[in-house]
N, C-alpha and C. Protein backbone atom coordinates (compact mmCIF):
# COMPACT_ATOMS: atom_id res chain seq x y z
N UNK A 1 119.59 113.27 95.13
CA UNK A 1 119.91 112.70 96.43
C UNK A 1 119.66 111.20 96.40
N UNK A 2 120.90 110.36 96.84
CA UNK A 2 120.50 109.10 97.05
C UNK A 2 119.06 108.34 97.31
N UNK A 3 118.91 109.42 98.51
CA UNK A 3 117.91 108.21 99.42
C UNK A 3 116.66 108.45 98.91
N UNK A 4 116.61 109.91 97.73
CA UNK A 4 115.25 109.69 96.86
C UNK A 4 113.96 108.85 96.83
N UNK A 5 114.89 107.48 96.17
CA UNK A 5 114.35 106.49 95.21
C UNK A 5 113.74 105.26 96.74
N UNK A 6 114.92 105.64 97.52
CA UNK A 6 114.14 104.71 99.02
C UNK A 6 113.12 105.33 99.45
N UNK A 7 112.97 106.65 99.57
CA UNK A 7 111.69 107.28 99.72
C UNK A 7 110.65 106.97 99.21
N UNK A 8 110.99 107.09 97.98
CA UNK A 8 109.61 106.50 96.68
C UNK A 8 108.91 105.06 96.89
N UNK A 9 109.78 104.68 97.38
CA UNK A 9 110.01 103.21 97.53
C UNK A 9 109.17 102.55 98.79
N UNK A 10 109.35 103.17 99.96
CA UNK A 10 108.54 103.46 101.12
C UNK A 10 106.94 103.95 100.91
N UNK A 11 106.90 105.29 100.32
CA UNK A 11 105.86 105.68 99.99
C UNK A 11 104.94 104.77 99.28
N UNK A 12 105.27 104.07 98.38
CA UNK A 12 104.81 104.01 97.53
C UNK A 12 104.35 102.03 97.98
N UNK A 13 105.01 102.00 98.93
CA UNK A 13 104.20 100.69 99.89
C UNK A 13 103.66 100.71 100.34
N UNK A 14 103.15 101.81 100.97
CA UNK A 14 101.89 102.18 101.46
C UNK A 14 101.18 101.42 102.21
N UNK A 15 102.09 101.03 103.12
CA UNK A 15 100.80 100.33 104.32
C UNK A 15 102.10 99.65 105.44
N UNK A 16 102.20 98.32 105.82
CA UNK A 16 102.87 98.07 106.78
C UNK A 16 103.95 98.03 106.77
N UNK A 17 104.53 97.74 105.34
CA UNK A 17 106.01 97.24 104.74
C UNK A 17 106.61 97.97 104.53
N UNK A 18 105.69 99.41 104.05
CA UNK A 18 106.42 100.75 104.00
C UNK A 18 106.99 101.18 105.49
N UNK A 19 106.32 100.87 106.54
CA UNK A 19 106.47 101.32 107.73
C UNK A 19 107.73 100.41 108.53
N UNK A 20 107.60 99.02 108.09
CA UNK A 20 108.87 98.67 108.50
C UNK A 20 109.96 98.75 107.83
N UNK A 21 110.26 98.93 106.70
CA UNK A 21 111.28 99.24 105.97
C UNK A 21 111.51 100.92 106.63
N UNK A 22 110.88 102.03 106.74
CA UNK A 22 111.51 102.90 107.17
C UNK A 22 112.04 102.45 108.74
N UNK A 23 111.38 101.63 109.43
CA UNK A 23 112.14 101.36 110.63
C UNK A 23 113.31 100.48 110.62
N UNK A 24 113.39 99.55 109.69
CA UNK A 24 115.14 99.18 109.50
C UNK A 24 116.20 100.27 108.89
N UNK A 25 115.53 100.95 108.22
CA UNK A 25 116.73 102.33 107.21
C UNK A 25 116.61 103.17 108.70
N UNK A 26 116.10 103.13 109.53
CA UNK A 26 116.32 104.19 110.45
C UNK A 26 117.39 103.25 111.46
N UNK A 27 117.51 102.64 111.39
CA UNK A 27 117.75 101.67 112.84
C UNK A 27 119.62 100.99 112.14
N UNK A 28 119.42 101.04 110.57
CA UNK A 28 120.33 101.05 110.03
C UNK A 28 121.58 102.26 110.30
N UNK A 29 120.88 103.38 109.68
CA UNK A 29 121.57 105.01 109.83
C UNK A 29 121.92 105.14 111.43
N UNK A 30 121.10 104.75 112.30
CA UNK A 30 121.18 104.75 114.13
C UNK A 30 122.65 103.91 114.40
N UNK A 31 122.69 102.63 113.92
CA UNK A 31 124.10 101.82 114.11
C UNK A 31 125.53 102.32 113.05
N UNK A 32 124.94 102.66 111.96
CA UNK A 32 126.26 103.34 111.02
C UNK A 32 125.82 104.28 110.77
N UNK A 33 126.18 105.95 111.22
CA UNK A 33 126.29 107.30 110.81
C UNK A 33 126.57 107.40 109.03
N UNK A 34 127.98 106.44 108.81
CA UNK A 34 128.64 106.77 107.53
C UNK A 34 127.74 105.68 106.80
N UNK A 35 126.93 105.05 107.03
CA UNK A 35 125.92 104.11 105.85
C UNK A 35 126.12 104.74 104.98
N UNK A 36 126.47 104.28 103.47
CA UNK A 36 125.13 104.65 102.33
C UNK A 36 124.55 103.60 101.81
N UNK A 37 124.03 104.47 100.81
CA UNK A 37 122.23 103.93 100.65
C UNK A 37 121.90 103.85 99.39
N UNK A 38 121.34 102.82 98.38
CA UNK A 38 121.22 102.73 97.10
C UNK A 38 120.16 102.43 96.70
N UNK A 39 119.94 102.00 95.34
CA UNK A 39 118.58 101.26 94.93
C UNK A 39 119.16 100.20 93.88
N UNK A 40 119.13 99.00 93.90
CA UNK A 40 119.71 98.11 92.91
C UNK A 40 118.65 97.52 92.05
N UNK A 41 119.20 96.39 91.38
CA UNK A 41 118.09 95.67 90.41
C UNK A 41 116.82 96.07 89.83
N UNK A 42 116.63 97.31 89.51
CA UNK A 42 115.50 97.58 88.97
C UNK A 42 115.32 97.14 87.70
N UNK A 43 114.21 96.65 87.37
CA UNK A 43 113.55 95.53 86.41
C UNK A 43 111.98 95.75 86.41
N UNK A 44 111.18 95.40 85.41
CA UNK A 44 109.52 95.53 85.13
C UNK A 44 108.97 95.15 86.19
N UNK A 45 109.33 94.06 86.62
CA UNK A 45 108.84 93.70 87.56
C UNK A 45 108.99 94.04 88.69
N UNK A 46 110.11 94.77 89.26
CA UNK A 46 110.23 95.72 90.25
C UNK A 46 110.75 96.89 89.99
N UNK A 47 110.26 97.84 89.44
CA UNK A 47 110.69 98.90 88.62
C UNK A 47 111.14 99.74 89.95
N UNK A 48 110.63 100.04 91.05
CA UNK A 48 111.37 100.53 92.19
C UNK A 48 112.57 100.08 92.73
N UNK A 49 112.97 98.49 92.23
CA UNK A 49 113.88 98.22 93.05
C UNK A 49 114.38 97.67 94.16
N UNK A 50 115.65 97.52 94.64
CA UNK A 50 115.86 97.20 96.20
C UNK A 50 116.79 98.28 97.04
N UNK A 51 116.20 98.50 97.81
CA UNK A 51 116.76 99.64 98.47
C UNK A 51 118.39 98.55 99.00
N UNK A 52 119.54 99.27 99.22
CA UNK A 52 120.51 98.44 99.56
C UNK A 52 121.63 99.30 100.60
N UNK A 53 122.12 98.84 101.42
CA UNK A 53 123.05 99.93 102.67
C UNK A 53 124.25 99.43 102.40
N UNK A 54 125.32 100.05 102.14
CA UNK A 54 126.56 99.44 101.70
C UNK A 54 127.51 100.68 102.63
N UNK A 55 128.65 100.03 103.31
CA UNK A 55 129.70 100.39 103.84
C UNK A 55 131.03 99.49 103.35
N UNK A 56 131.67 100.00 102.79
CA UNK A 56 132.63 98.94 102.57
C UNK A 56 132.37 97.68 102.03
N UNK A 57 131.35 98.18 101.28
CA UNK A 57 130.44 96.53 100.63
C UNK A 57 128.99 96.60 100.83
N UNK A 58 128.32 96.23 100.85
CA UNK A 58 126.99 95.77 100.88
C UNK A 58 127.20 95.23 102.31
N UNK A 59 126.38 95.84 102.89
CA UNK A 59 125.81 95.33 104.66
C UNK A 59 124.40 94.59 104.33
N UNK A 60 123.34 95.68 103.68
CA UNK A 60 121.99 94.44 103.46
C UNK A 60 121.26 95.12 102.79
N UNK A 61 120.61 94.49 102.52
CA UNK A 61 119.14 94.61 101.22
C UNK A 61 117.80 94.66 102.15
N UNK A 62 117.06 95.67 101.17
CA UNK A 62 115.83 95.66 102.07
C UNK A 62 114.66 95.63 100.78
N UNK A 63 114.57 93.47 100.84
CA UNK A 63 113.35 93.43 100.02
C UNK A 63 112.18 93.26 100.81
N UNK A 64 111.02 93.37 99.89
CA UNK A 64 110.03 93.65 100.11
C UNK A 64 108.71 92.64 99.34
N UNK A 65 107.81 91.85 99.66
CA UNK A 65 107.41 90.70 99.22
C UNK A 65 105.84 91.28 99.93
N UNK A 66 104.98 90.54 99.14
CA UNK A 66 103.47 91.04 99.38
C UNK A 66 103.47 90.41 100.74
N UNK A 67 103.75 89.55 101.38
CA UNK A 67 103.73 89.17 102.81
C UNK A 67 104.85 89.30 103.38
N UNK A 68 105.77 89.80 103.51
CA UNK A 68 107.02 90.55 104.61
C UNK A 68 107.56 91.02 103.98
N UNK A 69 109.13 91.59 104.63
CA UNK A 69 109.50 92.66 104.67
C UNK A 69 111.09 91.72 105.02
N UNK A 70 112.29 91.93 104.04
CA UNK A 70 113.23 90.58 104.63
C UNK A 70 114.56 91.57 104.15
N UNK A 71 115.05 91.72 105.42
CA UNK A 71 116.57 92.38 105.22
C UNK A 71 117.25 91.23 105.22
N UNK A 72 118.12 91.13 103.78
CA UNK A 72 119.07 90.21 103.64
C UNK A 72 120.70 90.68 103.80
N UNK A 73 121.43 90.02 104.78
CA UNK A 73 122.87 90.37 104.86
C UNK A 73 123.64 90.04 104.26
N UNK A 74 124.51 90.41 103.32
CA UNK A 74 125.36 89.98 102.23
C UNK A 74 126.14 88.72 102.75
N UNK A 75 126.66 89.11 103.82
CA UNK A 75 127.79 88.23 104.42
C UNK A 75 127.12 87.89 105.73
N UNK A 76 125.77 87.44 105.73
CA UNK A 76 125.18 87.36 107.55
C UNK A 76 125.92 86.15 108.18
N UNK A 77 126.42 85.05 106.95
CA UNK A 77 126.51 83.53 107.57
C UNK A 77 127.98 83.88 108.35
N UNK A 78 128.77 85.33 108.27
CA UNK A 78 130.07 85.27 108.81
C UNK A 78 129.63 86.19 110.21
N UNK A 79 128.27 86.60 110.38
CA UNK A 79 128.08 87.36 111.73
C UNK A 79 127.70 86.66 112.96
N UNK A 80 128.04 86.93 114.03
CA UNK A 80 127.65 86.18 115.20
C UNK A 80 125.98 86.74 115.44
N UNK A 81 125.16 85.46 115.36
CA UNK A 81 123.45 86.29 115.70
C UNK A 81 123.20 85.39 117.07
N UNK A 82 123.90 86.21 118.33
CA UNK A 82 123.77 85.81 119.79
C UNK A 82 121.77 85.63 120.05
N UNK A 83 121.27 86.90 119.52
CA UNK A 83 119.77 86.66 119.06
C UNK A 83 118.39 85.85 118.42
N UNK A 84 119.59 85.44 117.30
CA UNK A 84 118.53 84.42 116.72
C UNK A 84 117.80 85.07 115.76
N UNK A 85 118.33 86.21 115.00
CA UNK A 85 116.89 87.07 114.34
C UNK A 85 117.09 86.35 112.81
N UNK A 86 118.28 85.85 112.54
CA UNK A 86 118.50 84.99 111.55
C UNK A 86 117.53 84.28 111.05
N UNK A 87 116.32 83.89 110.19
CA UNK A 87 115.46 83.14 110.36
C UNK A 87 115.10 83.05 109.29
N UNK A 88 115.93 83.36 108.42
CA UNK A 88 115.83 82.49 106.32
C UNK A 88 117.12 82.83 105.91
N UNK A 89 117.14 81.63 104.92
CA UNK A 89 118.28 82.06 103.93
C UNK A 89 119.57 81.22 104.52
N UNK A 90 118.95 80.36 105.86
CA UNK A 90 120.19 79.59 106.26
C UNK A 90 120.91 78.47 105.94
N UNK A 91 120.78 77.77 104.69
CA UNK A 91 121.48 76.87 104.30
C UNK A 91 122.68 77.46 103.21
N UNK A 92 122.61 78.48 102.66
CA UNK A 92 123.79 79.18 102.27
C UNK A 92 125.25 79.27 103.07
N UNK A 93 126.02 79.64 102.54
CA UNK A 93 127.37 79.81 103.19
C UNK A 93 127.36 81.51 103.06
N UNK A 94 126.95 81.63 102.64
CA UNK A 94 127.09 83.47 102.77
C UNK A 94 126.14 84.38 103.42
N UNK A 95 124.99 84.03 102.54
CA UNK A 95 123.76 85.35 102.97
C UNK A 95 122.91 84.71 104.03
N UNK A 96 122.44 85.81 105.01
CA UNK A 96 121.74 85.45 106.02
C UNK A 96 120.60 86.50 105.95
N UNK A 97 118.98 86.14 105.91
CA UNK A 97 117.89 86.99 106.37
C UNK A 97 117.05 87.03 107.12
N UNK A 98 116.36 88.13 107.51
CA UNK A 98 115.12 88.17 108.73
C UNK A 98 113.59 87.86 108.12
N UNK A 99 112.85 86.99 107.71
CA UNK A 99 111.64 87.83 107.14
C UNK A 99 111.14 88.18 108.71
N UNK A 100 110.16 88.93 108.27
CA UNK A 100 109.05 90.14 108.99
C UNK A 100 107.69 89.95 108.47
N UNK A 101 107.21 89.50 109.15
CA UNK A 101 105.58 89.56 108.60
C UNK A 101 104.81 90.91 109.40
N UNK A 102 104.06 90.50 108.53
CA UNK A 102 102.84 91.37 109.41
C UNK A 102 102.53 91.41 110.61
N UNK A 103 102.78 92.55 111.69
CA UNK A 103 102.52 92.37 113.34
C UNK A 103 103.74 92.10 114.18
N UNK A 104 104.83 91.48 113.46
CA UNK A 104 105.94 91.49 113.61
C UNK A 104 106.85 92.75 114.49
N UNK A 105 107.39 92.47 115.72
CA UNK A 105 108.51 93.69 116.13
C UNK A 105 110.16 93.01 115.38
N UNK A 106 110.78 94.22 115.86
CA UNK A 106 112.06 94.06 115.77
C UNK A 106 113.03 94.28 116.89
N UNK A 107 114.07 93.43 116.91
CA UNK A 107 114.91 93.52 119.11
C UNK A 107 116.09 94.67 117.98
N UNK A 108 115.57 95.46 117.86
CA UNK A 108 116.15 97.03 118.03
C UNK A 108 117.75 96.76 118.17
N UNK A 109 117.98 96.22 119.40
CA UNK A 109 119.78 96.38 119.58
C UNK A 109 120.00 95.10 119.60
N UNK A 110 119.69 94.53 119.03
CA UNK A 110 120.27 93.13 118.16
C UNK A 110 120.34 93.54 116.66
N UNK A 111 119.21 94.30 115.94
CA UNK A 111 119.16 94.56 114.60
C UNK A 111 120.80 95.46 114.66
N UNK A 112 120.73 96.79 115.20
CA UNK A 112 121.88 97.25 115.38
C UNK A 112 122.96 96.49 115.34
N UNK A 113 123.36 95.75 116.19
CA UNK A 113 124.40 95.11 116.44
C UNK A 113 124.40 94.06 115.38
N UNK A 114 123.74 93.91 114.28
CA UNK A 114 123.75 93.04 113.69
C UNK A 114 124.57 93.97 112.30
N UNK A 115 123.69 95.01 112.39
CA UNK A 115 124.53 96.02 111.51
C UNK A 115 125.97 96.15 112.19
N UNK A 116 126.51 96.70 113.00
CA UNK A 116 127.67 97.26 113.03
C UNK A 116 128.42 96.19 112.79
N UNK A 117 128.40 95.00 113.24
CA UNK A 117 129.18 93.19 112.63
C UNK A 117 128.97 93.16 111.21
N UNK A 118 128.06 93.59 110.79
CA UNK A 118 128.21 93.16 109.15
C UNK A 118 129.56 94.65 108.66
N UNK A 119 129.45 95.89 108.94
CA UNK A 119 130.70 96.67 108.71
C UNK A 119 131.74 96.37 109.20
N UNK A 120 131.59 95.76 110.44
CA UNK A 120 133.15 95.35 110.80
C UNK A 120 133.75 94.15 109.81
N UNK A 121 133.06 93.22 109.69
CA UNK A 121 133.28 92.66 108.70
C UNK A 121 133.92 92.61 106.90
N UNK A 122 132.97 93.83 107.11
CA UNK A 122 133.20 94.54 105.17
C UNK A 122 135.01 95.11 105.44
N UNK A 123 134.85 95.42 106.93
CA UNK A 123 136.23 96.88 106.86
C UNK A 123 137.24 95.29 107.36
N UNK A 124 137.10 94.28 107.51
CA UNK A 124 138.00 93.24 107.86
C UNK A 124 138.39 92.42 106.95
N UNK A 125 137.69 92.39 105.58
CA UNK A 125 137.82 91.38 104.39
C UNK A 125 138.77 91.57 104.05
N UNK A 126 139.53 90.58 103.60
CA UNK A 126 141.16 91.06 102.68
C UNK A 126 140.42 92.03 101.00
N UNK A 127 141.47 92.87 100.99
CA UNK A 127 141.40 93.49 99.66
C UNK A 127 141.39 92.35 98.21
N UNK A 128 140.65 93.10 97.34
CA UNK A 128 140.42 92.08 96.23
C UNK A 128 141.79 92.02 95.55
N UNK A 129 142.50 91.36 95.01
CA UNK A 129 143.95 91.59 93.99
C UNK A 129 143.23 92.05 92.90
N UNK A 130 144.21 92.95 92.78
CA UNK A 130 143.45 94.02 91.28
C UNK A 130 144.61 92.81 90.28
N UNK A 131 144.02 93.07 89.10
CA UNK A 131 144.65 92.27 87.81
C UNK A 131 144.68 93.44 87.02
C-alpha cells in the first residue's frame, strides 16, 4: 500500500511534526478525494524520505526539518494565496512553502483551497510534446 511508507514516516517522528504532517495528509485527502500519495528522494540521510501528493503532477511535498514541518507546492508561485500562508520559498518563480514551527495552527480552508488550486492547475497545464 502506498501510504505505508507515510505512515512510517509519521510514526517514526514521533512528537509534533509527526502530528502535523498527519494533519496536512488529512486536510490534503479532505480537499482531493482522488490525491495520491508517494515517498520520494530517499537517501542516508533521509532514508524515510519525502512523503509527496501528486494529482496530475505533484501538488506538494511534505518535508520535515528538526524545527518545522514545510509543505512545499510544486507550482505555489502560479496559485492565488488570498491568505498569506505562503511564507518561504518566495523568491523563486515556481515553488511556494509554508514552514510550521512548533505551536503553530493551520487556516484549515485556506490550506484546502490551496490544495484544490494547485490540482486545478496540474489538470490546466498544457500537455508535455512527446518526442
Amino acid at each position: 500500500m502506498a501510504a505505508d511508507p507515510i505512515d512510517a514516516k509519521i510514526a517514526g517522528l514521533g512528537d509534533w511534526r509527526g502530528a502535523m504532517l498527519a494533519k496536512l495528509r488529512a486536510l490534503i485527502h479532505d480537499a482531493d478525494p482522488d490525491v495520491g500519495e508517494t515517498v520520494k528522494w530517499q537517501k542516508p540521510s533521509n532514508p524515510a524520505g519525502v512523503p509527496v501528493w501528486e494529482h496530475a503532477g505533484i501538488l506538494c511535498t511534505g518535508e520535515t526539518y528538526k524545527d518545522k514541518v514545510k509543505p512545499t507546492f510544486a507550482r505555489g508561485a502560479a496559485l492565488a494565496d488570498p491568505k498569506k500562508l505562503f511564507n518561504s520559498s518566495l523568491d523563486g518563480n515556481t515553488r511556494r512553502a509554508i514552514d510550521l514551527f512548533e505551536g503553530d495552527s493551520v487556516d484549515e480552508a485556506a490550506f484546502r483551497a490551496l490544495i484544490r488550486a494547485a490540482v486545478e492547475a496540474n489538470l490546466e497545464k498544457p500537455a508535455k510534446a512527446k518526442k
